[in-house]
C-alpha atoms as a PDB file:
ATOM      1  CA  UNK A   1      50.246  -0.768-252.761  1.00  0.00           C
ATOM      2  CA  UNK A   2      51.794  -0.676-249.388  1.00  0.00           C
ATOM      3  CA  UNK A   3      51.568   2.101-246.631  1.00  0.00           C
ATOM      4  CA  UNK A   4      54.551   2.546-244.680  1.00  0.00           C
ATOM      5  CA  UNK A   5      55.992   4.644-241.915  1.00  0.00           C
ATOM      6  CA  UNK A   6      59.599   6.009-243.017  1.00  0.00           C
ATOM      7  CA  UNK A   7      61.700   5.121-239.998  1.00  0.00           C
ATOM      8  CA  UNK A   8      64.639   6.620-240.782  1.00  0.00           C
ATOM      9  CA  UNK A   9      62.670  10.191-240.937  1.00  0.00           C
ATOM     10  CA  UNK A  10      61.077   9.239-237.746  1.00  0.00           C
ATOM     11  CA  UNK A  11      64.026   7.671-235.449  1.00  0.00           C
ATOM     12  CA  UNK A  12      66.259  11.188-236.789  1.00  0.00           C
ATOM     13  CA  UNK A  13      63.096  13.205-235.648  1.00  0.00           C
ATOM     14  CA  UNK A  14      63.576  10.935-232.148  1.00  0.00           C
ATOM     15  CA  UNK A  15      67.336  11.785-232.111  1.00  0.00           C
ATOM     16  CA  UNK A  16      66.965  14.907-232.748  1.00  0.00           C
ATOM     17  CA  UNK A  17      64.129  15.216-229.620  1.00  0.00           C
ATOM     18  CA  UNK A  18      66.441  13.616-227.313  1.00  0.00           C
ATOM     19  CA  UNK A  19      69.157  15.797-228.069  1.00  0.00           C
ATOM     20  CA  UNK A  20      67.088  18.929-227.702  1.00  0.00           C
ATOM     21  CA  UNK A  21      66.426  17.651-223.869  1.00  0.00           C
ATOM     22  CA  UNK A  22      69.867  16.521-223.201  1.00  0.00           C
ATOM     23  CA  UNK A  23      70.572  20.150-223.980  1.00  0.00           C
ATOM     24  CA  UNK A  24      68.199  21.339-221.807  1.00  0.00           C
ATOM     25  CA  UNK A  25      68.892  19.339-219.029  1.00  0.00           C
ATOM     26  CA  UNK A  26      72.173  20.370-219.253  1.00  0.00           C
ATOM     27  CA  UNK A  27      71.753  24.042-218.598  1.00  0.00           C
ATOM     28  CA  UNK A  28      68.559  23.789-216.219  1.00  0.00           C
ATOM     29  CA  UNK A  29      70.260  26.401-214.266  1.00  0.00           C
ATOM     30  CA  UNK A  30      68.875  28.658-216.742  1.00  0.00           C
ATOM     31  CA  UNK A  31      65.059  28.062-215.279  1.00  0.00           C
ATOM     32  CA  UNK A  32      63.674  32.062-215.617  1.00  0.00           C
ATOM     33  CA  UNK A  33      61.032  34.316-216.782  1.00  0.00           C
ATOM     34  CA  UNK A  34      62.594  34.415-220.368  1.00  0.00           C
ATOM     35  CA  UNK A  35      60.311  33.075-223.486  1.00  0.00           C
ATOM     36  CA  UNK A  36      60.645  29.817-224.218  1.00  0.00           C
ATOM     37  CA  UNK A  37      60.797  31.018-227.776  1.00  0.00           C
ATOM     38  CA  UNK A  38      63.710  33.378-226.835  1.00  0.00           C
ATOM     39  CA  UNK A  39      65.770  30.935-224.657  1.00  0.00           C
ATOM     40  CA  UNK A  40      65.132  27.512-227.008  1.00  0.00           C
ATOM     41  CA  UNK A  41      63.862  28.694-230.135  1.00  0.00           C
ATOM     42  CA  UNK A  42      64.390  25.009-232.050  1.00  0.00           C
ATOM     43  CA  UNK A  43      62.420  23.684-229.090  1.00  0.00           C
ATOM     44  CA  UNK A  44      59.683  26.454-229.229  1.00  0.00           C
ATOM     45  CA  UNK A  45      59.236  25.708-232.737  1.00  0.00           C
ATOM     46  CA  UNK A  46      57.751  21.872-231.805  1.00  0.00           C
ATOM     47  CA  UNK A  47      56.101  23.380-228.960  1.00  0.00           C
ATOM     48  CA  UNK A  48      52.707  22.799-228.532  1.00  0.00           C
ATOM     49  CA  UNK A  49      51.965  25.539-225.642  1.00  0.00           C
ATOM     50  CA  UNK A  50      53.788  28.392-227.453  1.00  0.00           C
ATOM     51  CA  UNK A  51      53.514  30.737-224.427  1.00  0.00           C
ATOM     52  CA  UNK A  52      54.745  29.139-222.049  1.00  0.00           C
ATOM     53  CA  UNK A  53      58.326  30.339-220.688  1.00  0.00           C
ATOM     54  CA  UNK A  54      61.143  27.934-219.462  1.00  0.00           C
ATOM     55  CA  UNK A  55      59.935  27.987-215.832  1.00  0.00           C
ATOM     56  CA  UNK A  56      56.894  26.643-217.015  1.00  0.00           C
ATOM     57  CA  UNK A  57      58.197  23.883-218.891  1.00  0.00           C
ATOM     58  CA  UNK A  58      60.255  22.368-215.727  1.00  0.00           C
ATOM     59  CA  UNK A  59      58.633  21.263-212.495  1.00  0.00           C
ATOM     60  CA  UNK A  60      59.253  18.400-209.665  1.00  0.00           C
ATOM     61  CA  UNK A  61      62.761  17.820-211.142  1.00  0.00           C
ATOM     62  CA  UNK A  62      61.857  17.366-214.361  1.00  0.00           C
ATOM     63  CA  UNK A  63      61.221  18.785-218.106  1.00  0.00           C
ATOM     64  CA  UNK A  64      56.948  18.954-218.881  1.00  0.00           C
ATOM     65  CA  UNK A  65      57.444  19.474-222.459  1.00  0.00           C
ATOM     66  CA  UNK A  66      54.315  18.815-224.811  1.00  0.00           C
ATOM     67  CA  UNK A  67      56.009  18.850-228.311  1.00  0.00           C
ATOM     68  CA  UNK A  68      54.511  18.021-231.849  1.00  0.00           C
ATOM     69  CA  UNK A  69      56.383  15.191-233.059  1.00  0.00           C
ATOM     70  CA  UNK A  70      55.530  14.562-236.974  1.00  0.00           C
ATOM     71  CA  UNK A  71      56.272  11.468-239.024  1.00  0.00           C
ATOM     72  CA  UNK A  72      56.679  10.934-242.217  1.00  0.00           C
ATOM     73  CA  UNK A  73      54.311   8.671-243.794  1.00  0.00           C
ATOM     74  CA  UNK A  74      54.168   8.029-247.342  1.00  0.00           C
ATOM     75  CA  UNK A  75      53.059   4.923-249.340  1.00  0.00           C
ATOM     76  CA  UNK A  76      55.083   3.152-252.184  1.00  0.00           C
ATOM     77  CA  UNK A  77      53.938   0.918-254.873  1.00  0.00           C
ATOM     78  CA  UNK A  78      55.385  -2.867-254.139  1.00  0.00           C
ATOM     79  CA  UNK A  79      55.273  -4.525-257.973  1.00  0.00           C
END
């Protein structure tokens, strides 16, 4: 029995993050009071500070995101 890291599940969970801040850096303009979870709800959902509003998540030029980031691991049976 082997454990293994399913890449494909984890470099489409990568692809998927760096699309989410292409998009945001792409509309920075945008930096306000509103909830995070209003203005970027996909983002909000990986969020790990929940409260925090878009202003928050951008300073010195750039994005201060703290996201959870979950792989799937599984194990499979080598015979």
């Amino acid at each position: 029995m082997a454990d293994f890291v399913d890449t494909s599940a984890e470099e489409e969970q990568l692809l998927h993050l760096k699309a989410i801040i292409l998009a945001l850096e792409a509309i920075c303009m945008w930096l306000d009071d509103i909830p995070l979870k209003e203005q970027f709800p996909d983002l909000y959902a990986i969020s790990t500070n929940q409260y925090s509003t878009v202003e928050d998540c951008y300073s010195n030029g750039g994005w201060n995101l703290f996201l959870k980031i979950i792989y799937m691991i599984g194990s499979r049976r080598h015979e």
